[in-house]
C-alpha atoms as a PDB file:
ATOM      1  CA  UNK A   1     201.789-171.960 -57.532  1.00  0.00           C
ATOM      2  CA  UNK A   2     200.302-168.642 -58.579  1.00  0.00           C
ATOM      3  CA  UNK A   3     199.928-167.405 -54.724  1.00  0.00           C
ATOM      4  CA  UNK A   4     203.499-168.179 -54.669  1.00  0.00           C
ATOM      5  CA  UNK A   5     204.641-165.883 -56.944  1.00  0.00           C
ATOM      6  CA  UNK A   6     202.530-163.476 -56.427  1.00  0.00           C
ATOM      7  CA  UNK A   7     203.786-163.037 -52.738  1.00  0.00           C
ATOM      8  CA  UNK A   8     207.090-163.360 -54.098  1.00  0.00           C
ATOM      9  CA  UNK A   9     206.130-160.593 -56.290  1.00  0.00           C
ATOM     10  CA  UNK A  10     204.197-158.532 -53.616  1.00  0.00           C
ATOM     11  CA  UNK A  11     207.615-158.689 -51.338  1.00  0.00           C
ATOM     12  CA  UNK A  12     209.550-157.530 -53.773  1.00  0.00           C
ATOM     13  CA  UNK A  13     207.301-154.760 -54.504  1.00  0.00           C
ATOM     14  CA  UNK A  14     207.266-153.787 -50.775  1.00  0.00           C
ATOM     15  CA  UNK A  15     211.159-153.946 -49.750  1.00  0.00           C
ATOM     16  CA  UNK A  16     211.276-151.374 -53.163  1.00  0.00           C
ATOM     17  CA  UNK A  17     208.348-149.254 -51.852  1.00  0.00           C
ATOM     18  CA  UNK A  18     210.178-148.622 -48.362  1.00  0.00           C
ATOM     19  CA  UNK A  19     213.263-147.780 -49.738  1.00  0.00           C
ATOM     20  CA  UNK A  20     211.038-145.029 -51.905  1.00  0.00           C
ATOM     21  CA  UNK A  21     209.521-144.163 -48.829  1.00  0.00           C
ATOM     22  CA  UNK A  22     212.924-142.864 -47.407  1.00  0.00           C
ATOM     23  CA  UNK A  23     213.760-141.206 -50.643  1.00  0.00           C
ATOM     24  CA  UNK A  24     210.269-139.329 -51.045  1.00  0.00           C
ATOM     25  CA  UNK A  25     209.568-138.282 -47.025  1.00  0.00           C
ATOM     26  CA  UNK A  26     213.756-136.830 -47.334  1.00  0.00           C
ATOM     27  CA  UNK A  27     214.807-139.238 -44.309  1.00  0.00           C
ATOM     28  CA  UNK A  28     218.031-140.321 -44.660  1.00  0.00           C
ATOM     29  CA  UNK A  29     218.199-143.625 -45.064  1.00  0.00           C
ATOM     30  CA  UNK A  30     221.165-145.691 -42.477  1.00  0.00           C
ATOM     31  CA  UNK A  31     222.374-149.020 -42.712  1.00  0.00           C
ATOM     32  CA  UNK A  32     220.286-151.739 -41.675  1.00  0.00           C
ATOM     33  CA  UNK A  33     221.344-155.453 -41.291  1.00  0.00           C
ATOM     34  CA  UNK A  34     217.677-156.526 -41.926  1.00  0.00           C
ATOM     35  CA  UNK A  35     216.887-154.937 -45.463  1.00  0.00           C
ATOM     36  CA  UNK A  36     216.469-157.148 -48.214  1.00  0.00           C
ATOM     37  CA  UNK A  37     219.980-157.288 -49.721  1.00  0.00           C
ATOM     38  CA  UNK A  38     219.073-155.827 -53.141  1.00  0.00           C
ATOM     39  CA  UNK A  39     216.925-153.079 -51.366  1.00  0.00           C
ATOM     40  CA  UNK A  40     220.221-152.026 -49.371  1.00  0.00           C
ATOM     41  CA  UNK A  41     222.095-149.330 -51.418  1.00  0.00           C
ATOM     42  CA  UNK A  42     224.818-148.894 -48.923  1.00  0.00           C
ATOM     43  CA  UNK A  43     225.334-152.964 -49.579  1.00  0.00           C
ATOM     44  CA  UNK A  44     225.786-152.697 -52.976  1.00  0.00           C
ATOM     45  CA  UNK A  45     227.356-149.815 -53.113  1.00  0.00           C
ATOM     46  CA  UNK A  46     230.317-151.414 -50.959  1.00  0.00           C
ATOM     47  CA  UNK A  47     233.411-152.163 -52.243  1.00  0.00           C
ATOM     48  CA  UNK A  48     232.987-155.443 -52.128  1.00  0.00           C
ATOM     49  CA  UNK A  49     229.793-155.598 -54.376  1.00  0.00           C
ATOM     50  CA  UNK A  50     231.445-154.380 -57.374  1.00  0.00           C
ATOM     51  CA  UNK A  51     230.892-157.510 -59.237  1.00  0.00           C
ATOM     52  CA  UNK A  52     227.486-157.458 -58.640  1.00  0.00           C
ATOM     53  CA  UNK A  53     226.728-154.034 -60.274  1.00  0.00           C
ATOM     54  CA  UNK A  54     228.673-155.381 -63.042  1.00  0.00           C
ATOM     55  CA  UNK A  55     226.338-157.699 -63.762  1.00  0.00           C
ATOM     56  CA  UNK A  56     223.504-155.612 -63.384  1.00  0.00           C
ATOM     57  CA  UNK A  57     224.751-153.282 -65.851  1.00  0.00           C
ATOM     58  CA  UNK A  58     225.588-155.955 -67.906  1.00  0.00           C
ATOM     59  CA  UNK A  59     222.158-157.898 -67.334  1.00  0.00           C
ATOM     60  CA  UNK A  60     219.539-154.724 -67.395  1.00  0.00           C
ATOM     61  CA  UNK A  61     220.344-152.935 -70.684  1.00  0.00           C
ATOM     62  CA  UNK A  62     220.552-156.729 -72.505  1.00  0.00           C
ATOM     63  CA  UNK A  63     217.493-157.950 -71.540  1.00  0.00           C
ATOM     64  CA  UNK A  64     215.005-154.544 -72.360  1.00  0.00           C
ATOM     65  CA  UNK A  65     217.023-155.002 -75.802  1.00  0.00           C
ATOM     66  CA  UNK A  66     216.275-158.410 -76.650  1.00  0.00           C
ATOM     67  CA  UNK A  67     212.764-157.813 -75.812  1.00  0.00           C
ATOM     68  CA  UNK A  68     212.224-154.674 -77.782  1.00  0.00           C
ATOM     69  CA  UNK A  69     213.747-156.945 -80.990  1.00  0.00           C
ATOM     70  CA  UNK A  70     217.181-155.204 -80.865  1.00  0.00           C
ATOM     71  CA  UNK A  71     219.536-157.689 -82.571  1.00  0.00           C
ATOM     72  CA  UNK A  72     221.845-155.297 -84.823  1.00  0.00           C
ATOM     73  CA  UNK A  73     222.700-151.917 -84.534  1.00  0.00           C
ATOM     74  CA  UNK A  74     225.057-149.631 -86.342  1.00  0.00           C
ATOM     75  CA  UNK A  75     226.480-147.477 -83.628  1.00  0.00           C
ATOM     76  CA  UNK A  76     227.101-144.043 -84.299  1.00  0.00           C
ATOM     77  CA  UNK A  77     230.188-142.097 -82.326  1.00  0.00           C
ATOM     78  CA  UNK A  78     231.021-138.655 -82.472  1.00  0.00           C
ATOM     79  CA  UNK A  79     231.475-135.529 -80.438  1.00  0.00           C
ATOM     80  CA  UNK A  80     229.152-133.732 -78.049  1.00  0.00           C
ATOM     81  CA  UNK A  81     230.164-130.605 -78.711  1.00  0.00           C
ATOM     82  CA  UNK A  82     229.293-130.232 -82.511  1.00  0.00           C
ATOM     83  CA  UNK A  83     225.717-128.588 -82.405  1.00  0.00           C
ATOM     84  CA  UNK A  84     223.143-128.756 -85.173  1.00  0.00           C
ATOM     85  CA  UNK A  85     223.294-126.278 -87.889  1.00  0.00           C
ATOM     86  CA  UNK A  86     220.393-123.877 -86.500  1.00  0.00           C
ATOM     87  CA  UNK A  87     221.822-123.440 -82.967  1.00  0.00           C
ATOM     88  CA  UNK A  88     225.068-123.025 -84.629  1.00  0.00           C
ATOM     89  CA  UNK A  89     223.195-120.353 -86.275  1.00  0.00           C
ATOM     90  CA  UNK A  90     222.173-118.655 -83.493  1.00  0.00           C
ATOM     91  CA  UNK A  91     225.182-118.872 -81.413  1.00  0.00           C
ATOM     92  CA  UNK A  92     226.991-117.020 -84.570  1.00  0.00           C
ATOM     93  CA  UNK A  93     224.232-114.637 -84.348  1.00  0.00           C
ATOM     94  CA  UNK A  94     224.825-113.666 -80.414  1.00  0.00           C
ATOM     95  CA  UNK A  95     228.617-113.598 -81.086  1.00  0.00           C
ATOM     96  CA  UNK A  96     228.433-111.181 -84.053  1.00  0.00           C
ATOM     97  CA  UNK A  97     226.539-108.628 -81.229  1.00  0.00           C
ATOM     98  CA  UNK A  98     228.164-109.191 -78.862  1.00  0.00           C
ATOM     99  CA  UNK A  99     231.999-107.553 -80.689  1.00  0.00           C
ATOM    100  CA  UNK A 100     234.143-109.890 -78.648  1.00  0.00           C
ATOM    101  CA  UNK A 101     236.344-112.141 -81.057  1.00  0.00           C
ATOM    102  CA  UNK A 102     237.156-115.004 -79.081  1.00  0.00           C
ATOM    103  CA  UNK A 103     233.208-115.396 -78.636  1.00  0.00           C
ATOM    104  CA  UNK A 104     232.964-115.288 -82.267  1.00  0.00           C
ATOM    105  CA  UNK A 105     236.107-116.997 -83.436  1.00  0.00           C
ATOM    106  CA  UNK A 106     234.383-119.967 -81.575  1.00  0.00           C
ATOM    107  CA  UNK A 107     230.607-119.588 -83.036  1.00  0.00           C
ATOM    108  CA  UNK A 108     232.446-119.592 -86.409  1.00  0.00           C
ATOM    109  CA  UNK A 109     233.869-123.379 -85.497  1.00  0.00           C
ATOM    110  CA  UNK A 110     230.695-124.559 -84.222  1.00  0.00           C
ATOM    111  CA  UNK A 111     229.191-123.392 -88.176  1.00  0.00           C
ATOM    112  CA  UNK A 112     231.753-124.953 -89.445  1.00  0.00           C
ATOM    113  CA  UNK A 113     231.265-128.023 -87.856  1.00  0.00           C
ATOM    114  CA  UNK A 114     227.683-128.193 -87.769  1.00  0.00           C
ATOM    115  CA  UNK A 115     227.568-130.454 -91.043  1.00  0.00           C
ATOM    116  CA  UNK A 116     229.104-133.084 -89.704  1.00  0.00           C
ATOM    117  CA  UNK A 117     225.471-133.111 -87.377  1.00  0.00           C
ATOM    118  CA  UNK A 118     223.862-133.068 -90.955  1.00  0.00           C
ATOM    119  CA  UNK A 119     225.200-135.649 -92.535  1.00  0.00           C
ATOM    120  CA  UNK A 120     225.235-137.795 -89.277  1.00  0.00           C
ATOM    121  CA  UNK A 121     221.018-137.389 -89.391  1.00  0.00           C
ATOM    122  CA  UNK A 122     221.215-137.895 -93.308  1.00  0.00           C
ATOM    123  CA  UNK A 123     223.419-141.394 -92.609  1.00  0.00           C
ATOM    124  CA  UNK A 124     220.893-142.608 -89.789  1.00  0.00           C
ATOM    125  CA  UNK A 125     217.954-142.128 -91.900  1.00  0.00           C
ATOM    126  CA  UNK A 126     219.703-144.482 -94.640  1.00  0.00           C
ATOM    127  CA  UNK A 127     220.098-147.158 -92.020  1.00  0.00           C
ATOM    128  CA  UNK A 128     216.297-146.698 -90.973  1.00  0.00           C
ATOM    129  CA  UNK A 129     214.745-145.855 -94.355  1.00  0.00           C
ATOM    130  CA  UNK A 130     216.235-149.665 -95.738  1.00  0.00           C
ATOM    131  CA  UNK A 131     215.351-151.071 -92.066  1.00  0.00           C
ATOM    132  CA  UNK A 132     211.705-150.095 -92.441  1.00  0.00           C
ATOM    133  CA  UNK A 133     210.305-152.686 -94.285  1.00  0.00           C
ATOM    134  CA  UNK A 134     212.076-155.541 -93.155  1.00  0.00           C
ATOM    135  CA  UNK A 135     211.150-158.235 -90.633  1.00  0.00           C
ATOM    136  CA  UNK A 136     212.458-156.880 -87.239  1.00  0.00           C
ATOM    137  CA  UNK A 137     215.105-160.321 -87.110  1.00  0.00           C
ATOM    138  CA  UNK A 138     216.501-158.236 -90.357  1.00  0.00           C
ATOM    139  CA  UNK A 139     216.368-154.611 -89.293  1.00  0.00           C
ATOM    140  CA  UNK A 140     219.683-152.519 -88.025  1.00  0.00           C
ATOM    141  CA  UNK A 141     218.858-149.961 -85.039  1.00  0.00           C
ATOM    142  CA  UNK A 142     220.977-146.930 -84.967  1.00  0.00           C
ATOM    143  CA  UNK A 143     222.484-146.633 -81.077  1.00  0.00           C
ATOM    144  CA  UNK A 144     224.565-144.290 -80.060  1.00  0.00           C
ATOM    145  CA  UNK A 145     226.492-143.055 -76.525  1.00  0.00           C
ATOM    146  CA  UNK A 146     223.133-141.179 -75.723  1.00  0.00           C
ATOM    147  CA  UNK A 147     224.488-137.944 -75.345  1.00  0.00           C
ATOM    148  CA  UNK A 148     224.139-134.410 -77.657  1.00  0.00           C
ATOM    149  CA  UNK A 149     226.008-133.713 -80.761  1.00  0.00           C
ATOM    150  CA  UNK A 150     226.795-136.484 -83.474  1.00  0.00           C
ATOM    151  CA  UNK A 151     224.888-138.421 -81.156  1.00  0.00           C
ATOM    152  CA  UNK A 152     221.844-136.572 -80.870  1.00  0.00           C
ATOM    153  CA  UNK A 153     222.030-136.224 -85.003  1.00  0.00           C
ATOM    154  CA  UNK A 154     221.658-139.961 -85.232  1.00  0.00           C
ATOM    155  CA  UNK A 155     219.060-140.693 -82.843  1.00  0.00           C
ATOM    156  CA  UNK A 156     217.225-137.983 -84.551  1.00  0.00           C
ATOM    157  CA  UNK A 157     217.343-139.022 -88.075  1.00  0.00           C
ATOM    158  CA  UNK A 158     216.009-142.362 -87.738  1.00  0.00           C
ATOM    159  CA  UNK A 159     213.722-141.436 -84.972  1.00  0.00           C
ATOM    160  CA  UNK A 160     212.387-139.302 -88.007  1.00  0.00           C
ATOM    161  CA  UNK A 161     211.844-142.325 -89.642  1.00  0.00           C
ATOM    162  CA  UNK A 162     209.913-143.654 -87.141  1.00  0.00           C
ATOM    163  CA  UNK A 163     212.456-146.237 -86.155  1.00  0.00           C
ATOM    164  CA  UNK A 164     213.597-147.175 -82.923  1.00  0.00           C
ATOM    165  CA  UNK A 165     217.126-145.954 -81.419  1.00  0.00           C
ATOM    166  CA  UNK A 166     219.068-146.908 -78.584  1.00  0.00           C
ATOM    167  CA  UNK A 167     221.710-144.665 -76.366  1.00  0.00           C
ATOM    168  CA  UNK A 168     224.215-145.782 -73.972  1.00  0.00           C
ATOM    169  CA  UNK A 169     224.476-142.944 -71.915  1.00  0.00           C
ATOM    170  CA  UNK A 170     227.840-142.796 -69.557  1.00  0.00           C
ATOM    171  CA  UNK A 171     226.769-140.652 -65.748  1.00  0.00           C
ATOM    172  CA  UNK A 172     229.545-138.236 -65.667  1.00  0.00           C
ATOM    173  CA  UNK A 173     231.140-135.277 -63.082  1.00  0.00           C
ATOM    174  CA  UNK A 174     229.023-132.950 -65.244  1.00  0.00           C
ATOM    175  CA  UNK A 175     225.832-134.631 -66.139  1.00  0.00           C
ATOM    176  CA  UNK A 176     224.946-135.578 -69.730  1.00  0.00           C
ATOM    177  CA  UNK A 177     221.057-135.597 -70.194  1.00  0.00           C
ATOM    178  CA  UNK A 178     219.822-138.270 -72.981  1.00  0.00           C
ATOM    179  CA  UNK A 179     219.093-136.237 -76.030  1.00  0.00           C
ATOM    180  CA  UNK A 180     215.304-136.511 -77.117  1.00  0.00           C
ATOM    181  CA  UNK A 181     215.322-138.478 -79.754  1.00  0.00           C
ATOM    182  CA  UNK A 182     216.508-141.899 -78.028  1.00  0.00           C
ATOM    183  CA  UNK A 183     213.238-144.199 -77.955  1.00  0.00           C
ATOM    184  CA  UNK A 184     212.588-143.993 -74.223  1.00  0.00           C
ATOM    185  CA  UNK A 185     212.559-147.857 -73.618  1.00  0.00           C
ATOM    186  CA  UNK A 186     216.022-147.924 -75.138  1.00  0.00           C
ATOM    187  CA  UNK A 187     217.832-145.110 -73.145  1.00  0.00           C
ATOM    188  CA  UNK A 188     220.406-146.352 -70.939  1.00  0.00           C
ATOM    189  CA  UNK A 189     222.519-145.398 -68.064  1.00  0.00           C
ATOM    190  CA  UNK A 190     225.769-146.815 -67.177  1.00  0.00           C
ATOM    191  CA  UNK A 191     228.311-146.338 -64.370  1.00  0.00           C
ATOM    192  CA  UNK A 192     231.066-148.163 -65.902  1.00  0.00           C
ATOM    193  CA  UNK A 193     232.953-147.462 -69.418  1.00  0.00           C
ATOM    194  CA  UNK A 194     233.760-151.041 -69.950  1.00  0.00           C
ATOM    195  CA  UNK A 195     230.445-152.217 -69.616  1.00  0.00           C
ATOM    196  CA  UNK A 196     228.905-149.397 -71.980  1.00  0.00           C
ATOM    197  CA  UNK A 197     231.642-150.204 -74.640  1.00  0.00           C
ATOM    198  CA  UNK A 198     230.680-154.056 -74.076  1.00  0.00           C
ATOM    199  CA  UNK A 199     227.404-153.297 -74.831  1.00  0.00           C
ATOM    200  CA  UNK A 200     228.019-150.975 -77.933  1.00  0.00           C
ATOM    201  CA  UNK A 201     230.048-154.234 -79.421  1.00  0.00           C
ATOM    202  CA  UNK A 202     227.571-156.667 -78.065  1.00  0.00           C
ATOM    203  CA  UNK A 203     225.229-156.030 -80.840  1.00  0.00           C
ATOM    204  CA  UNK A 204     227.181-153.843 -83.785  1.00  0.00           C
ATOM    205  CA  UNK A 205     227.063-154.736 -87.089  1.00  0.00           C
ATOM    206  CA  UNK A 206     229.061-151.726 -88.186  1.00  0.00           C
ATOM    207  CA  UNK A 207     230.452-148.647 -86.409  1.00  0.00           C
ATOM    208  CA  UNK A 208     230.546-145.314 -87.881  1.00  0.00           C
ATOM    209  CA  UNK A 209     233.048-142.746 -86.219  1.00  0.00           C
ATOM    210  CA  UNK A 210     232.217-139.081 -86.864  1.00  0.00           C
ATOM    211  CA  UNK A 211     235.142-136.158 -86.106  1.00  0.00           C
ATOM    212  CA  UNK A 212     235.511-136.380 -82.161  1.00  0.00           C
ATOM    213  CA  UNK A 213     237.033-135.790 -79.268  1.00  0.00           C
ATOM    214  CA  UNK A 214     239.178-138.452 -76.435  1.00  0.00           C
ATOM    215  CA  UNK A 215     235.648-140.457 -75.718  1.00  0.00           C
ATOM    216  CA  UNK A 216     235.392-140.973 -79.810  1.00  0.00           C
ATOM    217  CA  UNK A 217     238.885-141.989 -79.842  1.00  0.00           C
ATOM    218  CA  UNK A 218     238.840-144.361 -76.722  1.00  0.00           C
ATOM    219  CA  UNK A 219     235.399-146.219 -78.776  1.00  0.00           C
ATOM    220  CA  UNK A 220     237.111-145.924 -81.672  1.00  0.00           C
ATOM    221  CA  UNK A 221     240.309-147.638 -80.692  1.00  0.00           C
ATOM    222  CA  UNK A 222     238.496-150.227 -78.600  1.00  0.00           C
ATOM    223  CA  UNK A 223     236.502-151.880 -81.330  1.00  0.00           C
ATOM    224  CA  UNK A 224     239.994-152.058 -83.674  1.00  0.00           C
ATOM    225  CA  UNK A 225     241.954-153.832 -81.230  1.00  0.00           C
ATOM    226  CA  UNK A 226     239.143-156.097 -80.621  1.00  0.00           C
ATOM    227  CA  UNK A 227     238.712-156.553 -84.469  1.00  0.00           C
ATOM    228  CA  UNK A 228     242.282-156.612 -85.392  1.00  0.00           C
ATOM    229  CA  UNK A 229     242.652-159.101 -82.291  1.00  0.00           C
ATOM    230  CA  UNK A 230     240.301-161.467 -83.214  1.00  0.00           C
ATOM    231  CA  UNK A 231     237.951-160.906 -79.937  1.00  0.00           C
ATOM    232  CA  UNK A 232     234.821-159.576 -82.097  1.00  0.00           C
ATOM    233  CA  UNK A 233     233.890-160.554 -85.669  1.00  0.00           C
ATOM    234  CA  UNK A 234     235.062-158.258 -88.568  1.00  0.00           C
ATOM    235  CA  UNK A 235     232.292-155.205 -88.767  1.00  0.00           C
ATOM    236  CA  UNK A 236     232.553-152.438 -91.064  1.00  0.00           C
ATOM    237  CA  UNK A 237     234.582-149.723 -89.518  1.00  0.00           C
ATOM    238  CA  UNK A 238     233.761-145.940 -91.114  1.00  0.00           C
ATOM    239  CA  UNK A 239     235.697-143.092 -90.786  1.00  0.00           C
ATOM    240  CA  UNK A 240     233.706-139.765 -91.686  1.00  0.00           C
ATOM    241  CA  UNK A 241     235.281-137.009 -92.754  1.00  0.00           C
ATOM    242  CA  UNK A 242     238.883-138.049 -94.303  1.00  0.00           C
ATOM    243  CA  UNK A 243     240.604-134.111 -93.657  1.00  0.00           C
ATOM    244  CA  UNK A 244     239.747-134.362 -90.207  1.00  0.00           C
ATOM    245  CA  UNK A 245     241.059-138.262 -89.500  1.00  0.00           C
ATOM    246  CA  UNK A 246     243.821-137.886 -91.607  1.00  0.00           C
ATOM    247  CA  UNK A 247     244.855-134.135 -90.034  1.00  0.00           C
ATOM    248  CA  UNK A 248     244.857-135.938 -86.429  1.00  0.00           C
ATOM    249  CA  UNK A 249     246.770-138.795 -86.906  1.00  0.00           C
ATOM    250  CA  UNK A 250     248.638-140.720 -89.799  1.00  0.00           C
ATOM    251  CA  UNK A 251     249.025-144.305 -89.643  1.00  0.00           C
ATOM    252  CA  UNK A 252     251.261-145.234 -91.643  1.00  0.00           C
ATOM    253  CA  UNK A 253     254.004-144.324 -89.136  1.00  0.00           C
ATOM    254  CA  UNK A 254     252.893-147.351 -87.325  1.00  0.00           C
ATOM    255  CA  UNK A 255     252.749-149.391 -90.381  1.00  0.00           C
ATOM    256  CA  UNK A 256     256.779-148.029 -91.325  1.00  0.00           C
ATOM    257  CA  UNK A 257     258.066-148.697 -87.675  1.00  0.00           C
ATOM    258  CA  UNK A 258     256.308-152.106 -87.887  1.00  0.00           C
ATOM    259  CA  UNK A 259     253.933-151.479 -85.157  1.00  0.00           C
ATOM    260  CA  UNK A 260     250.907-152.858 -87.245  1.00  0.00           C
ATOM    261  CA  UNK A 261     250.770-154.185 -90.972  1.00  0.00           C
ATOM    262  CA  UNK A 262     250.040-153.153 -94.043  1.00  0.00           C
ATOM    263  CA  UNK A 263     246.873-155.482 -93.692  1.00  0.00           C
ATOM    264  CA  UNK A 264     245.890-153.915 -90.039  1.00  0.00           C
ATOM    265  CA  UNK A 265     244.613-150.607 -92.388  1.00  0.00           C
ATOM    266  CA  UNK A 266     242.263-152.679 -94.281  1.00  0.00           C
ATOM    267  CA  UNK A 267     240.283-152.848 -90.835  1.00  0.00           C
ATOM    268  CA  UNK A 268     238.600-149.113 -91.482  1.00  0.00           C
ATOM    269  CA  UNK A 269     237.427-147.078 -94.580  1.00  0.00           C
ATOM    270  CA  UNK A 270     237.631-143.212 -94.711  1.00  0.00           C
ATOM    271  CA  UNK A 271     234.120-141.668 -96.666  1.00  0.00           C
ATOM    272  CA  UNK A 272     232.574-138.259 -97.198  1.00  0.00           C
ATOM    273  CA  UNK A 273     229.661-138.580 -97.337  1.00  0.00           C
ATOM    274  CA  UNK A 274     226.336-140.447 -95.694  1.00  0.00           C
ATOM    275  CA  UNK A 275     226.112-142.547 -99.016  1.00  0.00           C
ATOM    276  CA  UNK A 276     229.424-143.623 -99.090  1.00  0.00           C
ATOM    277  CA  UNK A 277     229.245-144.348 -94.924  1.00  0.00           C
ATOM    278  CA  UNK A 278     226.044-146.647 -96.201  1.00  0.00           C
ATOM    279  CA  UNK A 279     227.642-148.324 -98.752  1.00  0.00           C
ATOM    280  CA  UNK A 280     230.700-149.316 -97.114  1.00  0.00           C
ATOM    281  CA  UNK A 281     227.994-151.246 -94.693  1.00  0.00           C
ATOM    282  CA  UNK A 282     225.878-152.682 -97.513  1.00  0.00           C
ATOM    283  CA  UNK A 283     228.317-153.905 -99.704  1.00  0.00           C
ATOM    284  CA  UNK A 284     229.924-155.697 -96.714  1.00  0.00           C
ATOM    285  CA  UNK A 285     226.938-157.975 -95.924  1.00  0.00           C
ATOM    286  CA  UNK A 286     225.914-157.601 -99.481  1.00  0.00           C
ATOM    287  CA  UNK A 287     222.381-155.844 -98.449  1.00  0.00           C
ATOM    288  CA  UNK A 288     220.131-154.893-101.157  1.00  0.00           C
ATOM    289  CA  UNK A 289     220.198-150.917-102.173  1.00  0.00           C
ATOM    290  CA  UNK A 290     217.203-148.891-101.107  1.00  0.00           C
ATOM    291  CA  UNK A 291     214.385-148.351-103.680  1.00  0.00           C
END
């Protein structure tokens, strides 16, 4: 039984090594009716194989989770674009020099903005400091869409703490590296939005939304619908930073043209501040307070 698989094994192993082969020597690689299916990109990159990468990028990401201990996360969104207080710094710095007041109109935003990156590393070392001691069944992993910004912040403050983080990283027309502080094991790729948002829900036990952009909006949305629709169990939903949720869109205009209900508001709380973001999420599943 053991020669068995280990042929099995040492087949598999081979159809993969001659497909490198191509890659590494530059030959192009052409169609060929007698490659192994799954060692046949131009098979499943057909049309007709769609299904099948679905289920790859549904199957891959889940199984490296549940065998690293991932069970709960608290995923993190926010925008790319707000930078960390020090390169916001330095990008005021080059602007100043540089006399031109568009340039520093712009480095003046990016200061501005630059807490929110603060207080997104403050929040995620909450989640890992009370995560720390705790049987891994009990802990809460800070993931994130993989990507720089509020996401980066997160990653970074509990990898700080030593704990493990996750990013779902989305391939895009202008590629998105995986910021530096996503535990390597844990960074993921993914072709398809649905299937990243699937797996962002898949495993949240809260969802924090910093200030951010069309992709923060489209998560954002997503998990409120499926909440207020009864597809995924009631999670803590944070909004951080009240002035800039409440500046881009009110509400209560859907609540007075009966669009949603009163009730339907109750599905999200608006905070300040990392503390408040924490215990939103600890006072929902009645979690004891860090010592």
């Amino acid at each position: 039984m053991d020669q068995t698989e280990d042929l099995s094994e040492s087949r598999l192993a081979d159809a993969w090594a001659e497909l490198q082969n191509y890659a590494g020597g530059g030959k192009p690689l052409r169609a060929d009716a007698y490659r192994l299916a799954f060692a046949d990109p131009e098979f499943l990159l057909r049309r007709e194989a769609r299904g099948v990468r679905f289920q790859l990028e549904m199957l891959k990401p889940d199984l490296d989770q549940t065998a690293q201990g991932i069970e709960s996360t608290v995923v993190v969104f926010g925008s790319a674009r707000f930078c960390s207080p020090e390169a916001a710094q330095v990008d005021l710095r080059e602007a100043q020099r540089s006399d031109d007041p568009s340039a520093l109109a712009v480095a003046q935003r990016k200061q501005r903005n630059a807490h929110y990156y603060d207080q997104a590393r403050l929040f995620a070392r909450m989640v890992a400091t009370y995560s720390a001691p705790r049987p891994l069944r009990e802990q809460l992993f800070i993931a994130t869409g993989g990507g720089p910004g509020i996401m980066e912040a997160a990653n970074r403050g509990a990898h700080e703490m030593g704990a493990l983080t996750v990013g779902l990283n989305i391939a895009l027309p202008n590629e998105q590296r995986p910021n530096p502080y996503i535990t390597p094991s844990l960074s993921f790729k993914f072709h398809y939005f649905a299937l990243r948002k699937m797996h962002f829900m898949m495993r949240a036990k809260a969802l924090v939304a910093f200030p951010g952009g069309f992709g923060t909006l489209d998560e954002l949305f997503e998990v409120i619908t499926l909440v207020q629709t009864r597809k995924a169990k009631p999670v803590p939903i944070v909004l951080f930073g009240s002035e800039y949720w409440n500046r881009l869109f009110n509400l209560n205009v859907m609540v007075e043209e009966g669009a949603i209900t009163e009730q339907d508001l109750a599905l999200f709380s608006y905070v300040d501040e990392p503390q408040a973001a924490w215990d939103v999420i600890r006072n929902f599943y009645g979690l004891a307070a860090v010592g």
